[in-house]
C-alpha atoms as a PDB file:
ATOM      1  CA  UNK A   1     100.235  97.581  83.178  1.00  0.00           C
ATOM      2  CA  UNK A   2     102.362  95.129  81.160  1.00  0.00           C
ATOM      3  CA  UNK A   3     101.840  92.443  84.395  1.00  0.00           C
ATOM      4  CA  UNK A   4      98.049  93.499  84.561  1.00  0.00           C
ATOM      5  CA  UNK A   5      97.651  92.229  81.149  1.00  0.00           C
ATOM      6  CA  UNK A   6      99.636  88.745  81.954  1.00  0.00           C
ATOM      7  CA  UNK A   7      97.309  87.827  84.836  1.00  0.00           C
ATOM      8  CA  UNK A   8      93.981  88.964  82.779  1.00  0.00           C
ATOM      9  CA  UNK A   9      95.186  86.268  79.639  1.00  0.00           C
ATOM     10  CA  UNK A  10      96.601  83.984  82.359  1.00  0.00           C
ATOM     11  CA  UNK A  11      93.299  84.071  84.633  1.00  0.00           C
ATOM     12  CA  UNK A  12      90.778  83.713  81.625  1.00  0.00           C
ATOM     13  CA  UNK A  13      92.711  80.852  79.803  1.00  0.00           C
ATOM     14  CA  UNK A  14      93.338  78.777  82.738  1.00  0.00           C
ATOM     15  CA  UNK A  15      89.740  79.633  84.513  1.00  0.00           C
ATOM     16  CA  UNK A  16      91.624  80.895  87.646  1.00  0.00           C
ATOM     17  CA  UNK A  17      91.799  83.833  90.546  1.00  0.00           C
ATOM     18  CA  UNK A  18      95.447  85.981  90.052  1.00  0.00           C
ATOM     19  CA  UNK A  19      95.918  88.879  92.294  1.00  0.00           C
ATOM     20  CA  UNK A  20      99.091  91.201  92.505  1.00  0.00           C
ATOM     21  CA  UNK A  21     100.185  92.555  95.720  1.00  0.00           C
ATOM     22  CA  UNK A  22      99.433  96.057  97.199  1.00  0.00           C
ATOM     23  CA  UNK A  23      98.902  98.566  94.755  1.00  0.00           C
ATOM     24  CA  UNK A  24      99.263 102.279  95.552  1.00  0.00           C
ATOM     25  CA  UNK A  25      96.964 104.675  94.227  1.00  0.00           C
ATOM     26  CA  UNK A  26      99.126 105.836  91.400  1.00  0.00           C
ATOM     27  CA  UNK A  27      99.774 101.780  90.392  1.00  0.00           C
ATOM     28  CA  UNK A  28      95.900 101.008  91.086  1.00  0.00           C
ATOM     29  CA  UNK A  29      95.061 103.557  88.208  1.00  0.00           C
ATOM     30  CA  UNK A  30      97.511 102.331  85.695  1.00  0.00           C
ATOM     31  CA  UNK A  31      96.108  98.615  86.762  1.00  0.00           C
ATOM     32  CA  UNK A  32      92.658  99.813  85.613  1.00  0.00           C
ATOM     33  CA  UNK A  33      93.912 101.067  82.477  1.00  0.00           C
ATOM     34  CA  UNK A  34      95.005  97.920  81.725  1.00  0.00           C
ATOM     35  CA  UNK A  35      91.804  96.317  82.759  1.00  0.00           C
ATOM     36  CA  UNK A  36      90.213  98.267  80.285  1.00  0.00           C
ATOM     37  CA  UNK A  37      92.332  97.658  77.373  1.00  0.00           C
ATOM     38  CA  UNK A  38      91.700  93.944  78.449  1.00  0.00           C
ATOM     39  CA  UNK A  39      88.309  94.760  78.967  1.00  0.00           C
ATOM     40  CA  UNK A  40      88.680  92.673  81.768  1.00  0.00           C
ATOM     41  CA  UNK A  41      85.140  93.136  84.005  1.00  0.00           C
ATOM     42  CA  UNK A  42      85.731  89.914  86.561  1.00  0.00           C
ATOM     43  CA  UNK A  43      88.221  91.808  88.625  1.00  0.00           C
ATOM     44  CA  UNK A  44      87.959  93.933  92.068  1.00  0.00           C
ATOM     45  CA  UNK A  45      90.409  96.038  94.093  1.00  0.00           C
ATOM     46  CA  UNK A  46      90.420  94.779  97.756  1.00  0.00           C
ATOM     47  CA  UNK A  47      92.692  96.331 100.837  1.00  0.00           C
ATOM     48  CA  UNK A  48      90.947  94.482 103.624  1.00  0.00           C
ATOM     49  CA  UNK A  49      88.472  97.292 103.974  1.00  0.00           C
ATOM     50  CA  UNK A  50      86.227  99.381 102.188  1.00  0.00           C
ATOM     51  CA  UNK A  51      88.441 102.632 103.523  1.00  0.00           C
ATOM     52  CA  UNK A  52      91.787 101.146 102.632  1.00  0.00           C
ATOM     53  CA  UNK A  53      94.540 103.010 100.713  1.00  0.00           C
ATOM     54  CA  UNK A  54      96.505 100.580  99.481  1.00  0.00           C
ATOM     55  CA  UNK A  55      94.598  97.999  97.869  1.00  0.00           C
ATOM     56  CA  UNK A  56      95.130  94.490  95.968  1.00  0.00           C
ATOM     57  CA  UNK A  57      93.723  93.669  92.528  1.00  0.00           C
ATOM     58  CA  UNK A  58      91.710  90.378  92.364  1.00  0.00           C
ATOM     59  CA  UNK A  59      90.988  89.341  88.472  1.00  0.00           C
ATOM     60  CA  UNK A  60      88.094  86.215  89.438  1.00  0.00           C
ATOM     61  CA  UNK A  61      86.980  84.405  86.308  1.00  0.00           C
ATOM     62  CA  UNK A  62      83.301  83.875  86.756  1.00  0.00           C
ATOM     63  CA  UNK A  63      83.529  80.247  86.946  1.00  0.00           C
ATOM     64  CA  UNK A  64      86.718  80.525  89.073  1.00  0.00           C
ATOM     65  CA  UNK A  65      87.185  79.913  93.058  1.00  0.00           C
ATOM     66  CA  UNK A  66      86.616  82.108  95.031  1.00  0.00           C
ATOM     67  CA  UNK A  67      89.887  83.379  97.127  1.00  0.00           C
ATOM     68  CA  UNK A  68      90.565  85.999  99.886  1.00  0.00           C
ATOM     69  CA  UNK A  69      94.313  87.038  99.161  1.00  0.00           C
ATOM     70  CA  UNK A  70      94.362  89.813 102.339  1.00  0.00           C
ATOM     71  CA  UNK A  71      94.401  88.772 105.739  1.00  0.00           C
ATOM     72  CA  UNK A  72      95.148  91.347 108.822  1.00  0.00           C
ATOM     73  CA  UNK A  73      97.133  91.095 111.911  1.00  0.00           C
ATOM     74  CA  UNK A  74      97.333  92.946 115.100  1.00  0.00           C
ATOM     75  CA  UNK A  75     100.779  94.153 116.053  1.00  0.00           C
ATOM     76  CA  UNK A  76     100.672  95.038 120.248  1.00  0.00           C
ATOM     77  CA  UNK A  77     104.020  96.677 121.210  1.00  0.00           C
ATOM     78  CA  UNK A  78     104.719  95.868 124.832  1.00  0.00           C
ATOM     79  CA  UNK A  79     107.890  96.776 127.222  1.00  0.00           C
ATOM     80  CA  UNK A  80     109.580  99.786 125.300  1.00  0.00           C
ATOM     81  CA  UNK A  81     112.363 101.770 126.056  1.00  0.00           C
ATOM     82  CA  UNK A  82     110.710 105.145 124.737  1.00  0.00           C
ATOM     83  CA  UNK A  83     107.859 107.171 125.200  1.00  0.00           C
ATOM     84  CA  UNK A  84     106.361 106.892 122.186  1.00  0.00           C
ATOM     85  CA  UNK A  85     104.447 103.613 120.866  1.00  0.00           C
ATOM     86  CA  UNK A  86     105.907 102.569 117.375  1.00  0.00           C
ATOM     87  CA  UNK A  87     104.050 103.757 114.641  1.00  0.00           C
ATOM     88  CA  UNK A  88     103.792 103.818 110.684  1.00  0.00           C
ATOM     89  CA  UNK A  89     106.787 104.172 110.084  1.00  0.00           C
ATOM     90  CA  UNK A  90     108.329 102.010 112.769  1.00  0.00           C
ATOM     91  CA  UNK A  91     106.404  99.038 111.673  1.00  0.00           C
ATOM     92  CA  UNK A  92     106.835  99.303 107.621  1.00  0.00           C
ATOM     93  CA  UNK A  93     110.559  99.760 108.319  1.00  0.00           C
ATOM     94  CA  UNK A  94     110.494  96.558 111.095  1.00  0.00           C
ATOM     95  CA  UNK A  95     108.220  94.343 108.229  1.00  0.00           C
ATOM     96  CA  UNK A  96     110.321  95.423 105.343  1.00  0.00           C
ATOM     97  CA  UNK A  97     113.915  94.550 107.588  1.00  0.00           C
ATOM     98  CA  UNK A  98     112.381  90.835 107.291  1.00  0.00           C
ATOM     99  CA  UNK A  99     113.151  90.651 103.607  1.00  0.00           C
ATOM    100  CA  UNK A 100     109.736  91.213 102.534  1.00  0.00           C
ATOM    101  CA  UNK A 101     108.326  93.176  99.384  1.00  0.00           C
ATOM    102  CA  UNK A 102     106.463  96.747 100.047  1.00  0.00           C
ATOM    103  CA  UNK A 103     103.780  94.967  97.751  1.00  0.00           C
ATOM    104  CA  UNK A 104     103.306  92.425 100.746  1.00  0.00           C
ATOM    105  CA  UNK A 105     102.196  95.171 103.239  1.00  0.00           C
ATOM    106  CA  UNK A 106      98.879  97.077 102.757  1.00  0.00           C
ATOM    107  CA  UNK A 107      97.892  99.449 105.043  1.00  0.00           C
ATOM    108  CA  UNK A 108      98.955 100.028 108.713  1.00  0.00           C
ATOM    109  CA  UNK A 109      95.936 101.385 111.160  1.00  0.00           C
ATOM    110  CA  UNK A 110      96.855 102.753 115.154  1.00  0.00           C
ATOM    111  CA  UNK A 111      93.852 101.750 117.126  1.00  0.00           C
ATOM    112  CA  UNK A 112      92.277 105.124 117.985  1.00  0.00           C
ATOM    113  CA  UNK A 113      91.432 103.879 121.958  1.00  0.00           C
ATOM    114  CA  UNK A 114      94.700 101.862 122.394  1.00  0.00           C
ATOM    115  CA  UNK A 115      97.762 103.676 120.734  1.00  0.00           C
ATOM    116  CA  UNK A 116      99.691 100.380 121.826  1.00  0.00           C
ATOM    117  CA  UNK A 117      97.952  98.683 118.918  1.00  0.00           C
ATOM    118  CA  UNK A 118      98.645  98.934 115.325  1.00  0.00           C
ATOM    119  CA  UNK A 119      96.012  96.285 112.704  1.00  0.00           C
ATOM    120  CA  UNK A 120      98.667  95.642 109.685  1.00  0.00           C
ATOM    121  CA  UNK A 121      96.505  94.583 106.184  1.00  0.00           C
ATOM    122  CA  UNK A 122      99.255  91.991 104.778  1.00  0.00           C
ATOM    123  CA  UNK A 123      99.030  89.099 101.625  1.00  0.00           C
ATOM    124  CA  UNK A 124      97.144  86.195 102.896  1.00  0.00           C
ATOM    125  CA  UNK A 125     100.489  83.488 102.614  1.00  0.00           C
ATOM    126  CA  UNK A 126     102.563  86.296 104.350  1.00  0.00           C
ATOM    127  CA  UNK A 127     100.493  85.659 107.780  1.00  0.00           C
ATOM    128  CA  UNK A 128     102.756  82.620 109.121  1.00  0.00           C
ATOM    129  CA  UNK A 129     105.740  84.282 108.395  1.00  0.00           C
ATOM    130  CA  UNK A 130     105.375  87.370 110.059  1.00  0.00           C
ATOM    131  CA  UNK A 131     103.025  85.942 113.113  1.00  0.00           C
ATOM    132  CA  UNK A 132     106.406  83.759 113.595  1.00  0.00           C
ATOM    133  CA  UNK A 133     108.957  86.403 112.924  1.00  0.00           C
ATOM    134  CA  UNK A 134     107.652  89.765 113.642  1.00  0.00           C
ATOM    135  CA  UNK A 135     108.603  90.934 117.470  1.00  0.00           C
ATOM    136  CA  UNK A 136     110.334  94.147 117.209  1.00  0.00           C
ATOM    137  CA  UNK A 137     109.770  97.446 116.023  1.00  0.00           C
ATOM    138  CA  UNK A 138     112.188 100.484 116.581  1.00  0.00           C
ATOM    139  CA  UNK A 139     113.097  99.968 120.462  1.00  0.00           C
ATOM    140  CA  UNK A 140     109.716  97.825 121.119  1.00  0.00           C
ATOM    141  CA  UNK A 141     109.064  94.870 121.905  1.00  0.00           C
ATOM    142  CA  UNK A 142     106.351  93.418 119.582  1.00  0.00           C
ATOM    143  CA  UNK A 143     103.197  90.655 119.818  1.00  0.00           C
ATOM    144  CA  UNK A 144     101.953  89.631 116.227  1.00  0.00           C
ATOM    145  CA  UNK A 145      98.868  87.967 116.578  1.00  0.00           C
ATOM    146  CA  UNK A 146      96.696  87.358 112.926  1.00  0.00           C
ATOM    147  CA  UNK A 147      92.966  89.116 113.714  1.00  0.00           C
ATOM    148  CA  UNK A 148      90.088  87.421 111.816  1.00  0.00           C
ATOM    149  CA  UNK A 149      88.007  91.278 112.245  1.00  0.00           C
ATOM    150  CA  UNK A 150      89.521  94.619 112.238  1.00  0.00           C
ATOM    151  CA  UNK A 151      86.774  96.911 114.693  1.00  0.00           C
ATOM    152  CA  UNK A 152      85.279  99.208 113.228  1.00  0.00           C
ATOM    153  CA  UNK A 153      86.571 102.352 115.148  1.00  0.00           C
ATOM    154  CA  UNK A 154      89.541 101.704 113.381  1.00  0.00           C
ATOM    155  CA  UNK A 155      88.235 101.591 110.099  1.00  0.00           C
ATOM    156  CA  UNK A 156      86.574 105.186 110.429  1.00  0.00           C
ATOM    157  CA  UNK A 157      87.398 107.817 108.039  1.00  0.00           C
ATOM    158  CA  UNK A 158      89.657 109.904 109.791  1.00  0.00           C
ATOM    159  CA  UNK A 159      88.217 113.640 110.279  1.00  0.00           C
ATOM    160  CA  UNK A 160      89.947 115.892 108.322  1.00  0.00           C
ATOM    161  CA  UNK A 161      90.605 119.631 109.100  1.00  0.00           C
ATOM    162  CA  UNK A 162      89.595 121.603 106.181  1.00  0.00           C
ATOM    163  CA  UNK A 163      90.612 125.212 105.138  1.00  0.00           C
ATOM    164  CA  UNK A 164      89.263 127.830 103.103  1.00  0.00           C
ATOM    165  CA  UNK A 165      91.583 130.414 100.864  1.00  0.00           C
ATOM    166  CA  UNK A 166      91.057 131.839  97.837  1.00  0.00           C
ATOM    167  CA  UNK A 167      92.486 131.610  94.447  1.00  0.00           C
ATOM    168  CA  UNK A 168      93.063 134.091  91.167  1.00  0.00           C
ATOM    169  CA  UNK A 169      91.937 131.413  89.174  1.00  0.00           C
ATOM    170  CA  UNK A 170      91.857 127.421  88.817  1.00  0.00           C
ATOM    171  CA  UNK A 171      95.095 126.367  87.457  1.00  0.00           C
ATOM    172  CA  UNK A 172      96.585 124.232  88.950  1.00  0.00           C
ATOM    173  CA  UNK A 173      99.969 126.366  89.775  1.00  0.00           C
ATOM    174  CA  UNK A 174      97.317 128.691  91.454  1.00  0.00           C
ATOM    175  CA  UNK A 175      95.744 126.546  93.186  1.00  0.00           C
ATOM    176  CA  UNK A 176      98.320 123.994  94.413  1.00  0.00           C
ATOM    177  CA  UNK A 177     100.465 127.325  95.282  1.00  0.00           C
ATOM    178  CA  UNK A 178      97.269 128.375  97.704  1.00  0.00           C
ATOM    179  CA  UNK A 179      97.035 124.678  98.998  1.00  0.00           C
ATOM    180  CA  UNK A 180     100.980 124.521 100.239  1.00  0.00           C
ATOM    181  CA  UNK A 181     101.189 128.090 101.155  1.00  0.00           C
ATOM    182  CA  UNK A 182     104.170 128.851  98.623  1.00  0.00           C
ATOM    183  CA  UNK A 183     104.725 131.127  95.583  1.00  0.00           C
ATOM    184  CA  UNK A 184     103.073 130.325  92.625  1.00  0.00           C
ATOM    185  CA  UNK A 185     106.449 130.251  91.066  1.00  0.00           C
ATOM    186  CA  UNK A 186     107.384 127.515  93.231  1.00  0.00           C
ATOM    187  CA  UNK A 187     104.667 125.289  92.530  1.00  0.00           C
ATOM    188  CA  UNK A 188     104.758 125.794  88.845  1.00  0.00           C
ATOM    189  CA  UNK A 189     108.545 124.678  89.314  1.00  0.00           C
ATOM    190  CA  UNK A 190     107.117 121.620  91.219  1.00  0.00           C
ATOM    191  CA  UNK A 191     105.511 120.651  88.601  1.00  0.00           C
ATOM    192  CA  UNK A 192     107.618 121.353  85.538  1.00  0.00           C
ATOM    193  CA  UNK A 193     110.102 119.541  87.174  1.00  0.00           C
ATOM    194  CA  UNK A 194     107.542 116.391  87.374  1.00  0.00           C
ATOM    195  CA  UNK A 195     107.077 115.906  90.821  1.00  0.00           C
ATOM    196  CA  UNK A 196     103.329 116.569  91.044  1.00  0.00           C
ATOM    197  CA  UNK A 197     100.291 114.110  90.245  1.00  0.00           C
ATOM    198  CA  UNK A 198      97.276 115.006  90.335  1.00  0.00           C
ATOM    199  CA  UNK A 199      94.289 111.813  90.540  1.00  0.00           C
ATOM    200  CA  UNK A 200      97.706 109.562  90.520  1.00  0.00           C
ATOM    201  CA  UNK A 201      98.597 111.095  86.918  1.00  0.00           C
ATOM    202  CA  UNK A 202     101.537 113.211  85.939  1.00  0.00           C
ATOM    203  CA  UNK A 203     100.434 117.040  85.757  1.00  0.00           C
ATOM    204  CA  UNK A 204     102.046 117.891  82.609  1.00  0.00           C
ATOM    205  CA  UNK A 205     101.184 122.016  82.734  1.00  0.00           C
ATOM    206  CA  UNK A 206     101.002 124.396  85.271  1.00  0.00           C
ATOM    207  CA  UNK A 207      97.723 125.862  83.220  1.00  0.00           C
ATOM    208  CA  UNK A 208      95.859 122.799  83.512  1.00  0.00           C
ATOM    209  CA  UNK A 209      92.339 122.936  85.038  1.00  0.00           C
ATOM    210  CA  UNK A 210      91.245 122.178  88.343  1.00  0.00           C
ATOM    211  CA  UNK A 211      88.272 120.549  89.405  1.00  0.00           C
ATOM    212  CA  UNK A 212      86.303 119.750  92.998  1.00  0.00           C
ATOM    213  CA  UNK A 213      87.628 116.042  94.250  1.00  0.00           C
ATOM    214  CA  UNK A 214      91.189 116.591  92.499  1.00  0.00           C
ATOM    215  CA  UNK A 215      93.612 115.329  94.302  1.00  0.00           C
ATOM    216  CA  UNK A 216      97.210 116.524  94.282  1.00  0.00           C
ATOM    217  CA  UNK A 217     100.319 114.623  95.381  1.00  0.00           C
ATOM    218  CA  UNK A 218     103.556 116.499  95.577  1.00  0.00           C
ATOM    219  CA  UNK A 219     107.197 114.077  95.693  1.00  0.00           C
ATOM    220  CA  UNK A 220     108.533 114.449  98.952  1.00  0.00           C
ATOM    221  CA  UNK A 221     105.775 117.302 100.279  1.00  0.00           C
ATOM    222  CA  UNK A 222     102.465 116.061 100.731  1.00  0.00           C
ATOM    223  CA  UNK A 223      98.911 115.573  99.148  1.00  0.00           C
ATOM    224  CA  UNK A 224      96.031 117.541  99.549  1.00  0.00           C
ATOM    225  CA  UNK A 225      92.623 117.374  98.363  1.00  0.00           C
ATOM    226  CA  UNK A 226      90.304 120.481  96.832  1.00  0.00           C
ATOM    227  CA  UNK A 227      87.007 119.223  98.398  1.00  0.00           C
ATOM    228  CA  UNK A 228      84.808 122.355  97.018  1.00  0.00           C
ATOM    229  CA  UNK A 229      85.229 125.401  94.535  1.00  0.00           C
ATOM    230  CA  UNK A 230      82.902 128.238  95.783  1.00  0.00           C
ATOM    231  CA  UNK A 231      81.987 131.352  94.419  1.00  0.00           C
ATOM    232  CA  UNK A 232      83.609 134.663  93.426  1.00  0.00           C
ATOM    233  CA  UNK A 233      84.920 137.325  96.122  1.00  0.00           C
ATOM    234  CA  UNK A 234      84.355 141.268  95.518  1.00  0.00           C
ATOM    235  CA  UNK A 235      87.492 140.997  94.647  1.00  0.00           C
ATOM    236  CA  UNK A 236      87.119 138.230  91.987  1.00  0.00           C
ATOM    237  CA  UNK A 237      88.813 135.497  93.446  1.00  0.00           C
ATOM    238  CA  UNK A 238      87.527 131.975  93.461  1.00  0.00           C
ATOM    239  CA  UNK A 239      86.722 130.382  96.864  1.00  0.00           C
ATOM    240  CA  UNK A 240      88.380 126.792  97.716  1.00  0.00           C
ATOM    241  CA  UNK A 241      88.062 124.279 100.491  1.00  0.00           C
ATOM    242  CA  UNK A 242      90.585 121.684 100.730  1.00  0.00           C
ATOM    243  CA  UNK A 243      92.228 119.560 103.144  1.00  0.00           C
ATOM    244  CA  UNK A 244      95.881 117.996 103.471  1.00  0.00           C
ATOM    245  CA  UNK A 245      96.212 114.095 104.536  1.00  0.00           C
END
């Protein structure tokens, strides 16, 4: 938040753009936080797509140039030695071995009609670099190439499968218990132990209320989303739909 602020004073006394790198969720909501306290209104979050995760925070003083701080590549693997194509996690650990920053990689898309091809959303003056030094990830060989358009297909929200349960009521012990099939005695220990968010924020009680669109991120588990609170069984349970990423 502290950095937020230096870029808003910084961009608005000198009349120029200032973006940070990738923000996740969790840092994207403390950045707007600080854009209000600012009350900072010339500024956008940008990930190289409207679906993006991960996503950059441009502050653009009206009178300002205009910049374009995210570029994408497209990462081909060719000639492995296993059966798999490299994936996520492949490619963030082969990028980060180069000496780069997490907050210089965005998101990293598989091409849904070519598994051989992975689009990587990456800071704009990061594109030379890794075009030039980018050629392996785990036991593949790699082509970096920069890509002026993503396709589309790629940038598709992903179906999600979603599942119905009900709940005795909806706090969120209850219900994040029902989401990760566990006790609700484990779950409230998740989260007095502080390793649940929910929207990108601590979850400070167990008895806190939970709401349609809440999302829930659990350290080292998962995240799931409750998509729709129903009605009442016979039984007087509450009906939820939710989903897990």
């Amino acid at each position: 938040m502290h950095r937020v602020q230096e870029l808003c004073t910084l961009a608005e006394k000198r009349g120029i753009p200032r973006n940070t790198g990738f923000l996740s969720d969790r840092g994207q909501a403390l950045a707007s936080a600080a854009l209000n306290r600012e009350n900072c209104t010339c500024a956008r979050f940008w990930g190289g797509a409207d679906r993006t995760e991960r996503k950059v925070l441009c502050i653009e003083p009206p009178d300002a140039w205009q910049t374009e701080p995210v570029s994408a590549l497209r990462l081909t693997a060719q000639g492995g030695q296993s059966s798999r194509y490299p994936g996520h996690r492949e490619y963030l650990g082969a990028i980060l071995g180069l000496g780069l920053d997490r907050a210089c990689l965005g998101d990293i898309l598989q091409d849904p009609e070519d598994p051989a091809v992975m689009y990587a959303f990456v800071l704009e003056d990061k594109v030379e670099f890794l075009v030039e030094q980018l050629h392996q990830a785990g036991s593949w060989n790699v082509r970096t190439e920069a890509c002026d358009q993503v396709p589309d297909r790629v940038l598709a929200e992903p179906e999600r499968e979603l599942h119905d349960t009900t709940v005795s009521s909806l706090r969120a012990d209850a219900v994040l218990a029902a989401m990760m099939h566990t006790s609700r005695g484990i779950a409230a220990q998740a989260i007095s132990t502080g390793r649940v968010e929910i929207n990108h924020l601590p979850l400070r009680s167990a008895s806190e209320p939970v709401y349609a669109g809440d999302l829930f991120t659990v350290r080292g588990a998962g995240r799931w989303r409750v998509k729709e609170i129903g009605g009442t069984s016979r039984k007087g349970r509450l009906f939820i739909t939710y989903f897990q990423y």
